[in-house]
Protein backbone atom coordinates (compact mmCIF):
# COMPACT_ATOMS: atom_id res chain seq x y z
CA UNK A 1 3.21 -53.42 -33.13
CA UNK A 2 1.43 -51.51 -35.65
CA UNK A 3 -2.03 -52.42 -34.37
CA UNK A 4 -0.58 -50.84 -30.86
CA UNK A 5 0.74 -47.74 -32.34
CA UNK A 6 -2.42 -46.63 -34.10
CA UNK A 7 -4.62 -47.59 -30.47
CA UNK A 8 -2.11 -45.37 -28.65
CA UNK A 9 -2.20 -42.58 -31.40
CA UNK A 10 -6.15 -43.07 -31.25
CA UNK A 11 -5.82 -42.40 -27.46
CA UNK A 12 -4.66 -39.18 -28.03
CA UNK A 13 -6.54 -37.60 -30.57
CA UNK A 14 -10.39 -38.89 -29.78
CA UNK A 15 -10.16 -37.14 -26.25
CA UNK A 16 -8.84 -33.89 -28.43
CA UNK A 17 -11.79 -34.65 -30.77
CA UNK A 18 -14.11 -33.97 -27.92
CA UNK A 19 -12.85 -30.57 -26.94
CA UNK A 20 -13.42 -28.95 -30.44
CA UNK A 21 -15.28 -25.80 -29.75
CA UNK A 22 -13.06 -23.20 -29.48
CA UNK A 23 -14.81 -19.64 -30.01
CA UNK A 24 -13.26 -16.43 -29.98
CA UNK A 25 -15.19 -14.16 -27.60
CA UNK A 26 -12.99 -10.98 -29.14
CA UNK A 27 -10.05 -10.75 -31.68
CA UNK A 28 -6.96 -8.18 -32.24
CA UNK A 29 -4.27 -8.63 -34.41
CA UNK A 30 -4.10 -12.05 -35.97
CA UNK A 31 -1.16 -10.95 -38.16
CA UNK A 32 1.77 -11.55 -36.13
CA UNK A 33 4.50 -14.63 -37.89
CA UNK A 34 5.92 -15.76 -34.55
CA UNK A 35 9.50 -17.16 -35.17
CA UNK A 36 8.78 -19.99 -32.98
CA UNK A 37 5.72 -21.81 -32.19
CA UNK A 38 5.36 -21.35 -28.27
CA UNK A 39 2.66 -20.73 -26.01
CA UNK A 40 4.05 -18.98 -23.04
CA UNK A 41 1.79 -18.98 -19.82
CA UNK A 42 1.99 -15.01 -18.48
CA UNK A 43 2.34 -14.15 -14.77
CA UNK A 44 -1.22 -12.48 -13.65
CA UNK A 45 1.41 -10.05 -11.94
CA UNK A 46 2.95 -8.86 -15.61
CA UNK A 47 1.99 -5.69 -17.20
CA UNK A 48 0.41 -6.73 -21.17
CA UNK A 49 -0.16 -2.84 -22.03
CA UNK A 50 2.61 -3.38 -24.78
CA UNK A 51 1.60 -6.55 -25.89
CA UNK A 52 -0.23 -7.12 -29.19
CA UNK A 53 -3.40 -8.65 -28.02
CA UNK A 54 -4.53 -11.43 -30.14
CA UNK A 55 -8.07 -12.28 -28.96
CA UNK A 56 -9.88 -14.03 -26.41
CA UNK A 57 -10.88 -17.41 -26.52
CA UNK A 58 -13.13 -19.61 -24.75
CA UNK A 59 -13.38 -23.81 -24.94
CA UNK A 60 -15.60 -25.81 -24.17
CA UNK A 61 -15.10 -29.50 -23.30
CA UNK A 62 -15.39 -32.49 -20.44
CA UNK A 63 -14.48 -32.09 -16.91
CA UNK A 64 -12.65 -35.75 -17.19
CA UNK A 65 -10.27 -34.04 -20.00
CA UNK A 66 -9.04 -30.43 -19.19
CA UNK A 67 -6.02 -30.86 -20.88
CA UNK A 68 -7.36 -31.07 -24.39
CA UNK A 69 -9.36 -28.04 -23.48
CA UNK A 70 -5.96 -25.87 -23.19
CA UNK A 71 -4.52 -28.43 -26.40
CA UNK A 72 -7.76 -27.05 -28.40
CA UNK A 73 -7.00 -23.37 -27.78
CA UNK A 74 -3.52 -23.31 -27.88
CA UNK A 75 -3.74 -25.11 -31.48
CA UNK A 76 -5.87 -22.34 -32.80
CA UNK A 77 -4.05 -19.55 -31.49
CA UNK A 78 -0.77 -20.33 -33.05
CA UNK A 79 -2.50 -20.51 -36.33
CA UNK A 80 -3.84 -16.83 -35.23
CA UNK A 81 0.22 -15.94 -34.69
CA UNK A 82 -0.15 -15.80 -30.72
CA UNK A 83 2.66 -17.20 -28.67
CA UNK A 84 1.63 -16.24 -25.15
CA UNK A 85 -1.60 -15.78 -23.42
CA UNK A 86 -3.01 -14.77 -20.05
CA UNK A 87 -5.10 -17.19 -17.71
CA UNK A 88 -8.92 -16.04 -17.87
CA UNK A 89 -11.06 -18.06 -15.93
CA UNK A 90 -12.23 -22.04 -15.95
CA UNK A 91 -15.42 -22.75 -14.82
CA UNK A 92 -17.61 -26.29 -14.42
CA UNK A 93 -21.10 -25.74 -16.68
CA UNK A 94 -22.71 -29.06 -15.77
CA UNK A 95 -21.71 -32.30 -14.78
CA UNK A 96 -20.08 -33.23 -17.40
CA UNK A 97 -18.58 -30.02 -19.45
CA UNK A 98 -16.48 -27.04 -18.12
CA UNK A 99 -15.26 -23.63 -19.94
CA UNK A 100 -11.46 -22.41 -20.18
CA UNK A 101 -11.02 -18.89 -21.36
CA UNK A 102 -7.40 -17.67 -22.28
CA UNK A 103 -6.56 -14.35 -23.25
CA UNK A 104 -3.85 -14.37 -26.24
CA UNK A 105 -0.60 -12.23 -27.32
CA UNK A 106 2.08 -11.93 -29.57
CA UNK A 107 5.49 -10.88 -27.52
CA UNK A 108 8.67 -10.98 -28.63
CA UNK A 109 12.14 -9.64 -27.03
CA UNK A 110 13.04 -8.93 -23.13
CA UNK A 111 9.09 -9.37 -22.45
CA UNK A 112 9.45 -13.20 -21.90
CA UNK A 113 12.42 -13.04 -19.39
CA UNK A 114 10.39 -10.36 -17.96
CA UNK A 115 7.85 -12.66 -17.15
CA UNK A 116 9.63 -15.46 -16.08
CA UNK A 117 11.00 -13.22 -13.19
CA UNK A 118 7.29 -13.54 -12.06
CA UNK A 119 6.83 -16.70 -11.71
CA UNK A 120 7.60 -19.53 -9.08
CA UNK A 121 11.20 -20.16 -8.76
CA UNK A 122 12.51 -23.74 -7.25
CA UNK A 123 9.90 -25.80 -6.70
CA UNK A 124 8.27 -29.44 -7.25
CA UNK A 125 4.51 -29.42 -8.33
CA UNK A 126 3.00 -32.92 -8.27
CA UNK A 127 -0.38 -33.05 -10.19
CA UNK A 128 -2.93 -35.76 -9.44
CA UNK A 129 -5.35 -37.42 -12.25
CA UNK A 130 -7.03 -34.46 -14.35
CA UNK A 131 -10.30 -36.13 -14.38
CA UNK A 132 -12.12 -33.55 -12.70
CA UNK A 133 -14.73 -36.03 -12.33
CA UNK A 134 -12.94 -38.95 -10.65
CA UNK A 135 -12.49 -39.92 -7.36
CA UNK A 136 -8.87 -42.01 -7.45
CA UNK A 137 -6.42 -40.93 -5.42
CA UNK A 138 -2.14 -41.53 -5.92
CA UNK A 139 0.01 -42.28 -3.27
CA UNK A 140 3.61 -41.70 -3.69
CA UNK A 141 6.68 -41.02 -1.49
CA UNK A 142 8.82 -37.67 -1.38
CA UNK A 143 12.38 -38.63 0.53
CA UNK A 144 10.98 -40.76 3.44
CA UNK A 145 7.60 -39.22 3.70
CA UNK A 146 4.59 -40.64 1.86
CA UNK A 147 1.31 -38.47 0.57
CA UNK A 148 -1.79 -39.18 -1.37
CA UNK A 149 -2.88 -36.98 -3.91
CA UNK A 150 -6.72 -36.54 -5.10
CA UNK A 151 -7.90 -36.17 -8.71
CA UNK A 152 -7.86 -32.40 -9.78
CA UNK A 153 -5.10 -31.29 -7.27
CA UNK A 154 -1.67 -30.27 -7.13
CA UNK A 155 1.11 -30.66 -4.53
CA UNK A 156 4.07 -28.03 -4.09
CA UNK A 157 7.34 -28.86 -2.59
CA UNK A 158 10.98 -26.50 -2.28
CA UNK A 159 13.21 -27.62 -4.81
CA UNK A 160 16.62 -28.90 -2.17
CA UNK A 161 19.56 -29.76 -3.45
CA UNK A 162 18.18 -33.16 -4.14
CA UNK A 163 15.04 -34.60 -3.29
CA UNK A 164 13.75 -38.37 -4.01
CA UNK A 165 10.36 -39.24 -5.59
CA UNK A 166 8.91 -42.78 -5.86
CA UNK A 167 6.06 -44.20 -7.11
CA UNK A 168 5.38 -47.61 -6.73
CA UNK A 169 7.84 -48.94 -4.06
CA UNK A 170 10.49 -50.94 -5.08
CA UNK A 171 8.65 -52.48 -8.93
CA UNK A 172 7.87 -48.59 -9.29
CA UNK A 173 10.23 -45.39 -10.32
CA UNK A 174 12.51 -43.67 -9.00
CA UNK A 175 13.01 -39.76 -9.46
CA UNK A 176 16.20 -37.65 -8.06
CA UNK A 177 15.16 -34.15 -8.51
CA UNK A 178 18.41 -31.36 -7.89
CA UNK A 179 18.06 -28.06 -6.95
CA UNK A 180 17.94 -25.79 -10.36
CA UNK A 181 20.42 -23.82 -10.89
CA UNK A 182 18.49 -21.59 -12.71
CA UNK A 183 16.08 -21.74 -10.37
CA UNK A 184 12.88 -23.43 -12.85
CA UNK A 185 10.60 -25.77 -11.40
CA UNK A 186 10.07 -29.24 -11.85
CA UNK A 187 6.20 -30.13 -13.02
CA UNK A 188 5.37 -33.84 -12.30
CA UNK A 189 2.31 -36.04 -12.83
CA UNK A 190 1.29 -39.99 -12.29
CA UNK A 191 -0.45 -40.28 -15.68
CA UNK A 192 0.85 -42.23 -18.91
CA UNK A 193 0.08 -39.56 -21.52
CA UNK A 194 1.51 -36.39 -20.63
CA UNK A 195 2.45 -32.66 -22.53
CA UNK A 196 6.14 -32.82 -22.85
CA UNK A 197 8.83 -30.88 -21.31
CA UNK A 198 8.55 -30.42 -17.62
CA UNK A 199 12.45 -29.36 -17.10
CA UNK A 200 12.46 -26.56 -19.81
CA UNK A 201 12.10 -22.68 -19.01
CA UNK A 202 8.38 -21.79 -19.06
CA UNK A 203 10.04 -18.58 -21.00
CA UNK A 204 10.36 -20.88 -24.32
CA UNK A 205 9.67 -24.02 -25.57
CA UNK A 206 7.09 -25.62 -27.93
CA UNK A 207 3.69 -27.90 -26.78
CA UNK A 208 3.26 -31.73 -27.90
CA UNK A 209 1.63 -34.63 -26.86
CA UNK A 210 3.65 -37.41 -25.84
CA UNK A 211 3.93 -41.03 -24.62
CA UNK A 212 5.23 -41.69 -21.27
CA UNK A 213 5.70 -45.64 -20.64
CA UNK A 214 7.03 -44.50 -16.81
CA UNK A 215 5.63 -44.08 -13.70
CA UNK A 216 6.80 -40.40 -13.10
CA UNK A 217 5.98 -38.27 -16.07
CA UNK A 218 6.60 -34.78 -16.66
CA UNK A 219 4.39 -31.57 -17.52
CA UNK A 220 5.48 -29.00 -19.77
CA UNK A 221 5.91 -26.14 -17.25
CA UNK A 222 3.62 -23.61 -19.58
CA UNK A 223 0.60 -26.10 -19.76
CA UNK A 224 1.53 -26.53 -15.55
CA UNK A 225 1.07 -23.23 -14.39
CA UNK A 226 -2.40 -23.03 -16.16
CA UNK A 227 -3.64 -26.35 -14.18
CA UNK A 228 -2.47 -24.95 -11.16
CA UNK A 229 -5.38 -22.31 -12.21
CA UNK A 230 -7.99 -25.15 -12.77
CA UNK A 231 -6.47 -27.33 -10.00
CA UNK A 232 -6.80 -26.95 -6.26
CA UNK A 233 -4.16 -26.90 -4.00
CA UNK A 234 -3.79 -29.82 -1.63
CA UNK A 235 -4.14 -29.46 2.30
């Protein structure tokens, strides 16, 4: 059991390994003592003019791993006292390496609710494998309807008052997914080793790494909205 612990852990951090350098094209105030260690994705619609910008910074890392890409820069800028940042640009450099850019800030007060106003309200996101480099396709079913997703692209659904998501058939999993009252969305993905949250307001909330032994995982709804910047949008 111990032996399969340290592989899993192993898992994790090697990928993160690979996506170490993180350079700060410009910096701002890196004095700020957030009281909470969040990373809150802001709306390209929301105005920053009385934000404290932090900096700007840029990762490099491989296509078949964006995730630790965002993981790499959103380590460093909470040790910088950021706790929000702005969607730059992500662009592919060869075949093998790609470049995220995030611009970083320290808000505090109405500024997150603010935001959140912005952003999409009621809706299901499925995200297929983030290898930007693969070719595997997931199929899946959504009520009685079934859909493939390809590697590198996202799916968006209403939120109803409940909607059914299986993967697998009948030796898979079985989602229910209610309509929010509060009107968040629901980020889902197929893979085994997700970012954890997925149901939480994209307003607060704190980024991990975590295990996910089922079928249907969830996405931490910050880390979501900036794949939906990398990812394409399925036909």
């Amino acid at each position: 059991m111990r032996k399969l612990i340290l592989f899993m852990l192993l898992l994790v951090i090697i990928p993160n390994l690979r996506a170490q350098r993180v350079e700060f094209i410009s910096k701002g105030d890196t004095l700020q003592k957030p009281d909470y260690q969040q990373f809150i994705y802001i709306s390209d619609s929301t105005d920053v003019s009385n934000s404290i910008f932090v900096g700007k910074a840029k990762c490099i890392g491989e296509l078949k791993n964006v995730i630790a890409l965002f993981e790499s820069i959103r380590s460093k800028a909470i040790g910088y006292g950021a706790n929000s940042f702005k969607f730059e640009s992500y662009k592919k450099l060869n075949e093998e390496n790609g470049e995220l850019v995030l611009s970083l800030y320290f808000n505090e007060g109405d500024f997150f609710e603010n935001n959140a106003q912005k952003l999409p309200k009621n809706k299901i996101y499925i995200f297929g494998v983030q290898n930007l480099l693969s070719d595997r396709s997931q199929t899946f079913k959504l009520d009685d309807t079934k859909y493939e997703i390809s590697a590198g692209t996202y799916m968006e659904f209403d939120r109803k008052d409940e909607t059914r998501i299986n993967k697998g058939g009948f030796s898979g999993e079985t989602v229910y997914v209610k309509k929010s009252d509060e009107d968040f969305c629901k980020f889902l993905s197929f893979s085994g080793i997700n970012v954890n949250g997925g149901q939480a307001n994209p307003a607060s909330g704190a980024v991990g790494v975590s295990f996910n032994t089922g079928k249907i995982n969830n996405i931490e709804p910050n880390l979501a909205l900036a794949l939906m910047k990398i990812y394409k949008l399925a036909p």
